[in-house]
Each structure stands twice: as C-alpha cells, then as structure tokens.
Protein backbone atom coordinates (compact mmCIF):
# COMPACT_ATOMS: atom_id res chain seq x y z
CA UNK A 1 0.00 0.00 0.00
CA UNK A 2 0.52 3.79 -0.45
CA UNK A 3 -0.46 6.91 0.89
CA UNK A 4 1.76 8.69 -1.63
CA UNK A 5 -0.98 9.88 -3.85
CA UNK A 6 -3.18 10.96 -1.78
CA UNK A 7 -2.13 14.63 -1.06
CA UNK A 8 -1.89 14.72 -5.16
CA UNK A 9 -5.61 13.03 -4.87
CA UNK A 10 -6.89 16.04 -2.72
CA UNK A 11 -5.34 18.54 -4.98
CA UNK A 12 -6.60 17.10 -8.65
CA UNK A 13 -10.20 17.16 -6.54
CA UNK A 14 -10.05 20.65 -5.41
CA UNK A 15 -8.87 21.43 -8.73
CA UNK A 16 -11.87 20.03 -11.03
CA UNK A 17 -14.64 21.70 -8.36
CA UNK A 18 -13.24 25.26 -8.71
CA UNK A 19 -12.84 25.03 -12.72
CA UNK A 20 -16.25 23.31 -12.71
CA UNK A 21 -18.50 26.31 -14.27
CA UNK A 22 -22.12 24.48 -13.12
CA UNK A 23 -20.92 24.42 -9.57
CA UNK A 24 -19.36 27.97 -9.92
CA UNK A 25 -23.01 28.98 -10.77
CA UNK A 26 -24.23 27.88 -7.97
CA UNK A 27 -21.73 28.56 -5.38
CA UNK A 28 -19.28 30.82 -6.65
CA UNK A 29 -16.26 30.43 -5.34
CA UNK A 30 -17.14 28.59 -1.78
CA UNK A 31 -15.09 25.40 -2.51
CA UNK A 32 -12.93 25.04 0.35
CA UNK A 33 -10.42 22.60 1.16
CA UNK A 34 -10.88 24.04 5.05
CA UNK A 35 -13.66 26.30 5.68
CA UNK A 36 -12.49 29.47 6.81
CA UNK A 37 -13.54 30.87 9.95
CA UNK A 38 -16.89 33.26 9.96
CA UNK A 39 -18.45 31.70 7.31
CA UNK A 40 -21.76 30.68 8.42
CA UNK A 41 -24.16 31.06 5.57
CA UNK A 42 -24.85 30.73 2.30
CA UNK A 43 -23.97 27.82 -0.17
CA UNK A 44 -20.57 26.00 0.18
CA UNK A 45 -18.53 22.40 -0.57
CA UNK A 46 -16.03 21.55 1.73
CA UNK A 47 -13.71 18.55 1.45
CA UNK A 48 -13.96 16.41 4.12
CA UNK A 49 -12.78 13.08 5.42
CA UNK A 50 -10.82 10.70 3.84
CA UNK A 51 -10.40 6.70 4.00
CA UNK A 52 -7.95 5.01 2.13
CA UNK A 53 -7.40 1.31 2.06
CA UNK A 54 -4.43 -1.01 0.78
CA UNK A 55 -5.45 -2.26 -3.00
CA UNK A 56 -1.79 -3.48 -3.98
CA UNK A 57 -1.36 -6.02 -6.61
CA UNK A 58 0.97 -8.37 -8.17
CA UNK A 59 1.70 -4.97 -10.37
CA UNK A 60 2.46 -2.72 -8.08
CA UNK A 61 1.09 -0.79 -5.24
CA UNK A 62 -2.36 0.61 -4.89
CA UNK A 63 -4.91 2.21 -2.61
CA UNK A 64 -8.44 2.88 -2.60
CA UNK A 65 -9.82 6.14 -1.26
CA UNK A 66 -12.84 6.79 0.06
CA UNK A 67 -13.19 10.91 -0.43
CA UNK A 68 -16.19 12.98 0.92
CA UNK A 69 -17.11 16.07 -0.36
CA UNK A 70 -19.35 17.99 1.55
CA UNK A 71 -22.47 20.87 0.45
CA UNK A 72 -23.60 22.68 3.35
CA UNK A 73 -26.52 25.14 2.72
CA UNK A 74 -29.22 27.38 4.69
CA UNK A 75 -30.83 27.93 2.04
CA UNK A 76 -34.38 26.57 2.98
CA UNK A 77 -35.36 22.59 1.96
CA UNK A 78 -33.15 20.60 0.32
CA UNK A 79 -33.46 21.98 -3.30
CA UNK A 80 -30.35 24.35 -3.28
CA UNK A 81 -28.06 21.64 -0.98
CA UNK A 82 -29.07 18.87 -3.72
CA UNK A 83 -28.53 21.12 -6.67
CA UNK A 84 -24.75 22.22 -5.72
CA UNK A 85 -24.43 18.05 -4.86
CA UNK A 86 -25.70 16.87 -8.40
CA UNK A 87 -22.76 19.63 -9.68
CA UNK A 88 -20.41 18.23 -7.33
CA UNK A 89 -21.22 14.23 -8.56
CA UNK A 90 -21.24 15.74 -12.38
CA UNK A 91 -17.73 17.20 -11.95
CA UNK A 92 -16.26 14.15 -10.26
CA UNK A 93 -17.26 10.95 -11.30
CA UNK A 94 -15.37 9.62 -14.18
CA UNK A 95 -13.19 12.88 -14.19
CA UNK A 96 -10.07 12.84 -16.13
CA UNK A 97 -8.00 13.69 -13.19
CA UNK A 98 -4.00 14.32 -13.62
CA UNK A 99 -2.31 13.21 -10.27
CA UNK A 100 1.16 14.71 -9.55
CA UNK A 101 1.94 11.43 -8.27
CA UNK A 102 0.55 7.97 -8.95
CA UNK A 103 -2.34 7.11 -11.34
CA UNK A 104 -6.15 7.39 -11.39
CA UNK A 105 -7.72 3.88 -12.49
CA UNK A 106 -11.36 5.07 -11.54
CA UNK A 107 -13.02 8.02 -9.70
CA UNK A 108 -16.86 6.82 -8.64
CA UNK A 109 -19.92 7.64 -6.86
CA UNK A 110 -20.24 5.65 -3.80
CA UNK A 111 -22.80 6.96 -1.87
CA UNK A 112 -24.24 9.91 -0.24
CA UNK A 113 -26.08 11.04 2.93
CA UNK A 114 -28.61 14.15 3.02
CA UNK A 115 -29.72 15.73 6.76
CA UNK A 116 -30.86 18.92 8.21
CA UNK A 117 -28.09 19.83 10.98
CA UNK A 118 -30.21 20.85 13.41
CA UNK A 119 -28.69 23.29 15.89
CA UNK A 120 -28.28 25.70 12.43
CA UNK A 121 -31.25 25.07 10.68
CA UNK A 122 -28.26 24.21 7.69
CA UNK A 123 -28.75 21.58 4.93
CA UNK A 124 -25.95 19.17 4.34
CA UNK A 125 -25.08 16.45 2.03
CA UNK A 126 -22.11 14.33 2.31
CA UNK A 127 -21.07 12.74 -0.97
CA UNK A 128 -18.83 9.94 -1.04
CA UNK A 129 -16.81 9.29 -3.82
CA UNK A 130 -14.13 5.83 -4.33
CA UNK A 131 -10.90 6.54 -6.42
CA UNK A 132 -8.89 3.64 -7.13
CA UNK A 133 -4.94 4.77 -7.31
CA UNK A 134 -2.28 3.19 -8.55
CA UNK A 135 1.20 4.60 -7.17
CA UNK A 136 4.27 4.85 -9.78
C-alpha cells in the first residue's frame, strides 16, 4: 500500500470543483479545502474526510480512497443543498484527473447522505466518492 498519492488526490479534486463552471453557478467560489472561519451562511462544498485502504497487486502498489465532499446550505429545503451536490457528482465521477503522483484507475460515486443539521437550521449532504490509485 501507499499513501503517496493521496495529497496529489486532494489537490486534482479541489482542482476540477473550482474550474467546474455548473458548480461555480451555484456557489461561486465557496469550494474550500478548510472552511475558513466566519463563514456561516450561504452555499458551500467543503472537502472532508478521507479513507484510504491497501489495493496493492501483483503490479504494483495501490490504494483505494474513500473521499467525501461535503455541500452545506441554509438555504431553505433541500433543493439548493441537492442542486450544488448533483454539480459536485457531475464534476467528479469519471473525471479525467492528472495526479502529480501515482495514477487514477477510476473516480466513482459511492454513496451519499442528506440531513438537516439541526442546531443551524443548515442543509448538508455528504457525498462519497471511491478513487482507485495506482502509485508509480
């Protein structure tokens, strides 16, 4: 196994949301690798926690990693949160990524989780997203 690529991983990621013009529509530019302090409302996607598993081979080493990406909104319902998430899934999956170290064999939708945080009256949807990485 590797965790080599994965700094490279979080980069190429960050990279595709902000050049993404759909998501740009919707939330400008609130893509944040860590949210910055004050910012309370509005629209935004964070990237958030990260997994990453051994997926070495008799070719070489490997890892899978489990991304999320997170949309937190206050706008009211779910409409706005989901929107911004559907741009988020759009940009990713399947994305062409360049790695400035190791490979990207596949970049997929795994699953997500919508929920109204409740103390803020926020929106937030945690999409989780598998990239398969070989390291050269």
């Amino acid at each position: 196994m590797s965790y080599g690529p994965a700094l490279a991983l979080q980069q190429a990621i960050y990279e595709a949301l902000t050049a993404d013009p759909t998501l740009a529509a919707l939330v400008g530019d609130a893509i944040f690798d860590a949210v910055p302090a004050g910012v309370t409302g509005g629209t935004y996607v964070a990237l958030g926690p990260e997994d990453v598993r051994d997926a070495s081979d008799m070719t070489g080493m490997g890892a899978r990693h489990d991304v999320t990406v997170s949309v937190i909104s206050d706008a009211g319902g779910f409409s706005t949160a989901k929107e911004a998430a559907v741009a988020v899934s759009d940009a990713l999956v399947d994305a062409p990524l360049t790695l400035a170290r190791g490979t990207l064999v596949s970049l997929d939708f795994h699953r997500a989780r919508a929920r109204r945080v409740q103390d803020a009256d926020m929106r937030r949807i945690d999409l989780r997203f598998r990239a398969r990485i070989e390291d050269s």
